[in-house]
C-alpha atoms as a PDB file:
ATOM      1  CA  UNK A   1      -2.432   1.872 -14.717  1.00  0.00           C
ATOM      2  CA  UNK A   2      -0.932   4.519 -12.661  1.00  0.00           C
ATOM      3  CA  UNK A   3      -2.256   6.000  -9.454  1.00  0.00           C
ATOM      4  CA  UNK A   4      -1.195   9.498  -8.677  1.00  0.00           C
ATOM      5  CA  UNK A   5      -2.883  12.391  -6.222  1.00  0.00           C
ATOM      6  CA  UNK A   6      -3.634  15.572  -5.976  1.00  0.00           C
ATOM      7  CA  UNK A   7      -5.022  17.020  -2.945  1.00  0.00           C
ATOM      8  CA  UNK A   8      -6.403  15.355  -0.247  1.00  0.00           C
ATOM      9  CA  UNK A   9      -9.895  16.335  -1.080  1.00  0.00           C
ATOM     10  CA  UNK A  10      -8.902  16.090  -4.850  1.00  0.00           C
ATOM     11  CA  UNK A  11      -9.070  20.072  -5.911  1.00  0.00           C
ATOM     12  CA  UNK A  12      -6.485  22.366  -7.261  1.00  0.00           C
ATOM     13  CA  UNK A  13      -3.028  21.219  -5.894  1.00  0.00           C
ATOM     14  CA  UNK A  14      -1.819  24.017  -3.408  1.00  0.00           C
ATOM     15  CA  UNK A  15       1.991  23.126  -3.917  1.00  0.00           C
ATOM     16  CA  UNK A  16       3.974  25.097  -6.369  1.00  0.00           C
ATOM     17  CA  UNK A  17       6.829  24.171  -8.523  1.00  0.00           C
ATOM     18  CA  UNK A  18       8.251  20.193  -9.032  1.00  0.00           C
ATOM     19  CA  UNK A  19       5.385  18.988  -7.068  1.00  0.00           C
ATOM     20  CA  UNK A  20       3.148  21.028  -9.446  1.00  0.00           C
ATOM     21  CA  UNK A  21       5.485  19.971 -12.564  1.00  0.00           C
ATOM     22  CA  UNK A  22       5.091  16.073 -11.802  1.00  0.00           C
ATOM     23  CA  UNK A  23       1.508  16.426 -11.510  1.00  0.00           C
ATOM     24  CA  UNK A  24       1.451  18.254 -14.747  1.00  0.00           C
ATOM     25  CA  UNK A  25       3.692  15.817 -16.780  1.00  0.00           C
ATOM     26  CA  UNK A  26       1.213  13.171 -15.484  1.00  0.00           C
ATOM     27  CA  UNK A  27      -1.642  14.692 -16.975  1.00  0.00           C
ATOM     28  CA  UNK A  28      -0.363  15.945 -20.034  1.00  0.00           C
ATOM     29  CA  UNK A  29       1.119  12.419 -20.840  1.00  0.00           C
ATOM     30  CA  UNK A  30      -1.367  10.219 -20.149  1.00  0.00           C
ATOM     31  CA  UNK A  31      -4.589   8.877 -22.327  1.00  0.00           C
ATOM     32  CA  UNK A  32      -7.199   9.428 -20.026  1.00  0.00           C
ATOM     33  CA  UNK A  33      -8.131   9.412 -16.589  1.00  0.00           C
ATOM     34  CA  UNK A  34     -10.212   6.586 -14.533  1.00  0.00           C
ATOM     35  CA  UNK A  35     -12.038   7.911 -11.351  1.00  0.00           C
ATOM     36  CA  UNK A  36     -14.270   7.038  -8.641  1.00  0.00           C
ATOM     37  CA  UNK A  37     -17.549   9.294  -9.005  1.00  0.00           C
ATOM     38  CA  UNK A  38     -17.241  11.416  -5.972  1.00  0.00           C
ATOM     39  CA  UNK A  39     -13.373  12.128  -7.098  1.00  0.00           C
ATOM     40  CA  UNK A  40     -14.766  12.615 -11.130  1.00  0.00           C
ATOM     41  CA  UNK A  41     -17.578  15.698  -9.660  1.00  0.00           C
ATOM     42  CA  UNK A  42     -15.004  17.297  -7.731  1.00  0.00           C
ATOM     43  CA  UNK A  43     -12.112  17.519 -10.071  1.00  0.00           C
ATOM     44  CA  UNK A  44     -14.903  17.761 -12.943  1.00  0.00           C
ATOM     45  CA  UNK A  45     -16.609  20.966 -10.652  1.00  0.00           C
ATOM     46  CA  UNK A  46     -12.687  22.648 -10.550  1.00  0.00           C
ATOM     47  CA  UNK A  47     -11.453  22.054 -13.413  1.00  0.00           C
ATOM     48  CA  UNK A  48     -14.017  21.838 -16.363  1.00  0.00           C
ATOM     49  CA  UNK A  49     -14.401  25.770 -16.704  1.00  0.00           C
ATOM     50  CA  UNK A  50     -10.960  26.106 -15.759  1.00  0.00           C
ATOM     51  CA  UNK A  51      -8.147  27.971 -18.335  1.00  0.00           C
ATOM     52  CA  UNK A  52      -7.664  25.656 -21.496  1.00  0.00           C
ATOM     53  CA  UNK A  53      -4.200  27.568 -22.191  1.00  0.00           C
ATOM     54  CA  UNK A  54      -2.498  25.585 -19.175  1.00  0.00           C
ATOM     55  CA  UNK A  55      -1.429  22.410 -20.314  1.00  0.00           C
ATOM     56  CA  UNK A  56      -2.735  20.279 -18.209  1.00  0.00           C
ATOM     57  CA  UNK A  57      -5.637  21.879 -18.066  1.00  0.00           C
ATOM     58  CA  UNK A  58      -6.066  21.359 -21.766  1.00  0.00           C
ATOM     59  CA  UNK A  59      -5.359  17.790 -21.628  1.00  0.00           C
ATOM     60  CA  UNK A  60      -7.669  16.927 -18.817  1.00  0.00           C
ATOM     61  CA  UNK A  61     -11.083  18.084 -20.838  1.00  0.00           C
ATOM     62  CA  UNK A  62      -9.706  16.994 -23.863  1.00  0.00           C
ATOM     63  CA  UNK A  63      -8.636  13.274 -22.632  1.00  0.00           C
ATOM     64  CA  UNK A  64     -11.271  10.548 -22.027  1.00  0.00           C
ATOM     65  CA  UNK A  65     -12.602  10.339 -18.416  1.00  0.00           C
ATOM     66  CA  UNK A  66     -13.502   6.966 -17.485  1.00  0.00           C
ATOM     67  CA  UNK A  67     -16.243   7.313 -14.210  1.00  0.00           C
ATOM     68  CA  UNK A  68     -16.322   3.871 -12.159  1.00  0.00           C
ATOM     69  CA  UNK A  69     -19.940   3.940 -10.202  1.00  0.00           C
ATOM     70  CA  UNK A  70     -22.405   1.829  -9.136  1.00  0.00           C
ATOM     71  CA  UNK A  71     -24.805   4.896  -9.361  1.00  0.00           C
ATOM     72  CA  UNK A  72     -26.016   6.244 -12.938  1.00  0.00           C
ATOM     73  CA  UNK A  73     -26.406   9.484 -13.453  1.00  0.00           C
ATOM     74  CA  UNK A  74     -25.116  12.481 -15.921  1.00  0.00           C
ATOM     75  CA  UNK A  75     -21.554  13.046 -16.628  1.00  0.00           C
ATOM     76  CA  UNK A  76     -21.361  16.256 -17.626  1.00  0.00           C
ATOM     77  CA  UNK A  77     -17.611  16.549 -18.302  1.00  0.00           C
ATOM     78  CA  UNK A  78     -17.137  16.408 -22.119  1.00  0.00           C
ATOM     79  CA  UNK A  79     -15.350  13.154 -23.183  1.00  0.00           C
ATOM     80  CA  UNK A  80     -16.980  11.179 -19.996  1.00  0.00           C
ATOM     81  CA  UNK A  81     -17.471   7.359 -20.046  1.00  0.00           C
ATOM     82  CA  UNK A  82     -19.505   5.395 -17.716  1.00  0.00           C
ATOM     83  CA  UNK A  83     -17.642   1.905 -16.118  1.00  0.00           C
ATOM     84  CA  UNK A  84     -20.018  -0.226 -15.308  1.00  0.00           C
ATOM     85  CA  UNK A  85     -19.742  -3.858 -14.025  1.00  0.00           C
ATOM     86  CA  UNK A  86     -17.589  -5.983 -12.426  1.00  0.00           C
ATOM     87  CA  UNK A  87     -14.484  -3.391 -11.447  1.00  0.00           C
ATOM     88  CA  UNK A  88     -11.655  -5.958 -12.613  1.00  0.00           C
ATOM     89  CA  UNK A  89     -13.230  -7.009 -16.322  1.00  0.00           C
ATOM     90  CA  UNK A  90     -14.012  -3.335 -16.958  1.00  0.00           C
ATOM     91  CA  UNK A  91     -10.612  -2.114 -16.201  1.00  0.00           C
ATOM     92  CA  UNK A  92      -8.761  -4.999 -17.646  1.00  0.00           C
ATOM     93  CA  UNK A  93     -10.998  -4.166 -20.855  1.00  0.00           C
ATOM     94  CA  UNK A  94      -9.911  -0.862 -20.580  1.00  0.00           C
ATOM     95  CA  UNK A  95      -5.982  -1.121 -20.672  1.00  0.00           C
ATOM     96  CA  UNK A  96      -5.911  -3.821 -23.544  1.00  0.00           C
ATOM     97  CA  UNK A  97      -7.465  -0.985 -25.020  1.00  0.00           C
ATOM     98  CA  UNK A  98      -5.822   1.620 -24.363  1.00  0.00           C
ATOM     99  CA  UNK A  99      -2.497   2.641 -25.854  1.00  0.00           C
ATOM    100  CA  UNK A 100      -0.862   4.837 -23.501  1.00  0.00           C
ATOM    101  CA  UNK A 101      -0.826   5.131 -19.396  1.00  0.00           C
ATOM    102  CA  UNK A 102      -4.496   5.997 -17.219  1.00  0.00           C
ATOM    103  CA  UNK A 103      -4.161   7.999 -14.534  1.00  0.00           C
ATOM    104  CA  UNK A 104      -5.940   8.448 -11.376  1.00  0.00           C
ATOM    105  CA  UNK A 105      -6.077  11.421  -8.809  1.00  0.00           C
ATOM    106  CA  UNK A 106      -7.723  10.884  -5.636  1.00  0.00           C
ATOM    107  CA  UNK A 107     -10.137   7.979  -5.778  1.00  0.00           C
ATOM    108  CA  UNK A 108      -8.935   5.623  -2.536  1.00  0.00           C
ATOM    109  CA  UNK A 109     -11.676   3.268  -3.154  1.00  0.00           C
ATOM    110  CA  UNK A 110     -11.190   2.962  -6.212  1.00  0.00           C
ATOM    111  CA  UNK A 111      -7.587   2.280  -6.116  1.00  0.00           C
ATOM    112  CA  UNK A 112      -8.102   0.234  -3.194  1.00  0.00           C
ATOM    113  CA  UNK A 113     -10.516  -2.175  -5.504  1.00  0.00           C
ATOM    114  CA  UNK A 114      -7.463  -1.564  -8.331  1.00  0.00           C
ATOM    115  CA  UNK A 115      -4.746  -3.211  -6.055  1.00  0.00           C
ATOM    116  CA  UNK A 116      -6.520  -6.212  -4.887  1.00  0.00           C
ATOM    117  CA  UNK A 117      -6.980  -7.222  -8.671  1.00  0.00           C
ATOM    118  CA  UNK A 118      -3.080  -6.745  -9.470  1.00  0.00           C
ATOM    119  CA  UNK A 119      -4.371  -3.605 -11.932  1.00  0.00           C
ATOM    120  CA  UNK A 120      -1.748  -1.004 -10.271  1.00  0.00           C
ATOM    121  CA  UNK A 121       1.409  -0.428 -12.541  1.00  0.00           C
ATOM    122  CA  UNK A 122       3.110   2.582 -10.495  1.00  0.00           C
ATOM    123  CA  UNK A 123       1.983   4.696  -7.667  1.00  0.00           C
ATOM    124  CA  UNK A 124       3.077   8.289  -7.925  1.00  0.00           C
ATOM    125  CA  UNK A 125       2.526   9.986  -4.153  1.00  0.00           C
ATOM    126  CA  UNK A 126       3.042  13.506  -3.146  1.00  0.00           C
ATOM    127  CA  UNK A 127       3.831  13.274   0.624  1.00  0.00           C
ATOM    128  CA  UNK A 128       2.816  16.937   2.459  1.00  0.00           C
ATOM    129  CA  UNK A 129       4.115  18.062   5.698  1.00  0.00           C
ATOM    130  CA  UNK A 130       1.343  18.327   7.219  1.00  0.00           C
ATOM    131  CA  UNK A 131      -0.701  15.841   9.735  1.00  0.00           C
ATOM    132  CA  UNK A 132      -4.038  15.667   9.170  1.00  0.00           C
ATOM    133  CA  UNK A 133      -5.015  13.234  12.322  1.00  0.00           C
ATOM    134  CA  UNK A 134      -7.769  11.565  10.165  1.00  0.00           C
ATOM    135  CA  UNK A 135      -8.338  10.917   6.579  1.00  0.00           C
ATOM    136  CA  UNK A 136      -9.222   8.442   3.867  1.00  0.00           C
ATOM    137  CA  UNK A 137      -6.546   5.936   3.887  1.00  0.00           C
ATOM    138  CA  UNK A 138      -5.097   4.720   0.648  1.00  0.00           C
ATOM    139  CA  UNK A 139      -3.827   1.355   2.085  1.00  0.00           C
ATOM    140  CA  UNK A 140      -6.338  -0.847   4.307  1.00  0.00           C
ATOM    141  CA  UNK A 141      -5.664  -3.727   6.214  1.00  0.00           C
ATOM    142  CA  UNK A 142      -7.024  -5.692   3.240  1.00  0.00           C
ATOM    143  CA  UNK A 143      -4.538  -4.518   0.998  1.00  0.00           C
ATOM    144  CA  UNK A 144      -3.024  -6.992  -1.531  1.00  0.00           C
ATOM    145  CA  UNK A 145       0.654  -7.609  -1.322  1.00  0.00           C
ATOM    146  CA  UNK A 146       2.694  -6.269  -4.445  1.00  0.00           C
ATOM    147  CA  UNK A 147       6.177  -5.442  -4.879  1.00  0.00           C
ATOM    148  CA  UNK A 148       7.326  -2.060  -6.247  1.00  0.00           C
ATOM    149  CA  UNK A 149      10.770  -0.519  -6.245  1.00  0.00           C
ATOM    150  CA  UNK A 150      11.406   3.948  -5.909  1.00  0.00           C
ATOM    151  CA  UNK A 151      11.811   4.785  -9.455  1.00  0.00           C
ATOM    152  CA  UNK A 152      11.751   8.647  -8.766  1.00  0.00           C
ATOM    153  CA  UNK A 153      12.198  10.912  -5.642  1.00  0.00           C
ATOM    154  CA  UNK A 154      12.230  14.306  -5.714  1.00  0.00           C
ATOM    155  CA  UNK A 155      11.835  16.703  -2.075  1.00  0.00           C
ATOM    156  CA  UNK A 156      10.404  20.348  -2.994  1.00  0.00           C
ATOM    157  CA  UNK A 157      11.525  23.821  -1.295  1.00  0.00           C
ATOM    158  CA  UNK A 158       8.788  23.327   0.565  1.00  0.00           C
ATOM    159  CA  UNK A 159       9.376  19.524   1.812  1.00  0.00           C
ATOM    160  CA  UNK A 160       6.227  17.954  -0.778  1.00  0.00           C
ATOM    161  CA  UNK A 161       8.238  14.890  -0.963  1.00  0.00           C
ATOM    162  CA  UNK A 162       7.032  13.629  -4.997  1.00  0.00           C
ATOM    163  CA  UNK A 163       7.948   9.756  -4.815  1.00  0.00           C
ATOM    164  CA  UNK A 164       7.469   7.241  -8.163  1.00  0.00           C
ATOM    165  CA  UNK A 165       6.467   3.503  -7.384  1.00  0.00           C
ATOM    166  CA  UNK A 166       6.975   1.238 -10.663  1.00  0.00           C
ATOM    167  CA  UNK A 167       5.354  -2.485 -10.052  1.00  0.00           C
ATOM    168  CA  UNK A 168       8.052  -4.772  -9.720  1.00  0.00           C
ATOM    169  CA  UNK A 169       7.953  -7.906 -11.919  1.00  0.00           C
ATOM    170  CA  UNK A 170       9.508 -10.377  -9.920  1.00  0.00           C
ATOM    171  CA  UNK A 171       6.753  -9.721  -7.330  1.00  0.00           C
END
């Protein structure tokens, strides 16, 4: 399973260039996406009429969207999957079954509930310069411990700092 992020509130990235390009090669490589519900209506609200002839644009309507929620309701992205249940069984489910990586964007609770059940294989974080002064936090004091070692670092033109987290096995 790997985490990644877009914006902060989960829209169209602002950043240009290798930010842009990581974010892309995530999407375009992956075999679906998992995310929270409030994170699946806003990306599913900016980017389900978007331009198919972008690439990663293409790939995220075409790909399965898996939608964890307590709350049912319509899913009106096409390829969209309801995850019901206990969080840890579905997910586990999920990546026996499927064959290449999941991504998420946005969704702190949900990758919150991820971590605590050991289901987080590599973190990929875009770091802005820019201080908010309040904001969902990825990391709570619950967090689980887990080791993971910088795979990939990358600083942008306009200091986006991209940064790859692979799980390390010996923790």
């Amino acid at each position: 399973m790997r985490a990644a992020s877009s914006t902060a509130d989960g829209s169209r990235p602002t950043a240009t260039g290798p930010s842009t390009t990581s974010l892309q090669a995530a999407t375009v490589g992956a075999e679906g996406m998992l995310l929270g519900r409030r994170s699946y209506d806003i990306l599913r609200q900016a980017w389900s009429t978007a331009d198919d002839s972008e690439p990663a644009v293409a790939a995220m309507n075409r790909m399965p969207k898996y939608v964890v929620s307590s709350s049912a309701g319509e899913l009106a992205w096409s390829n969209s999957h309801l995850l019901g249940g206990e969080l840890s069984l579905a997910v586990a489910e999920l990546t026996d079954r499927a064959e290449g990586d999941l991504v998420i964007f946005g969704s702190a609770t949900l990758v919150r509930g991820l971590a605590r059940h050991d289901l987080v294989d590599e973190y990929r974080l875009l770091l802005f310069p820019v201080v908010l002064g309040a904001g969902k936090r990825i990391f709570d004091e619950n967090a689980h411990r887990a080791e993971f070692t910088l795979t990939d670092s990358l600083v942008t033109s306009g200091g986006v700092a991209v940064l790859t987290y692979t799980r390390d096995p010996s923790g």
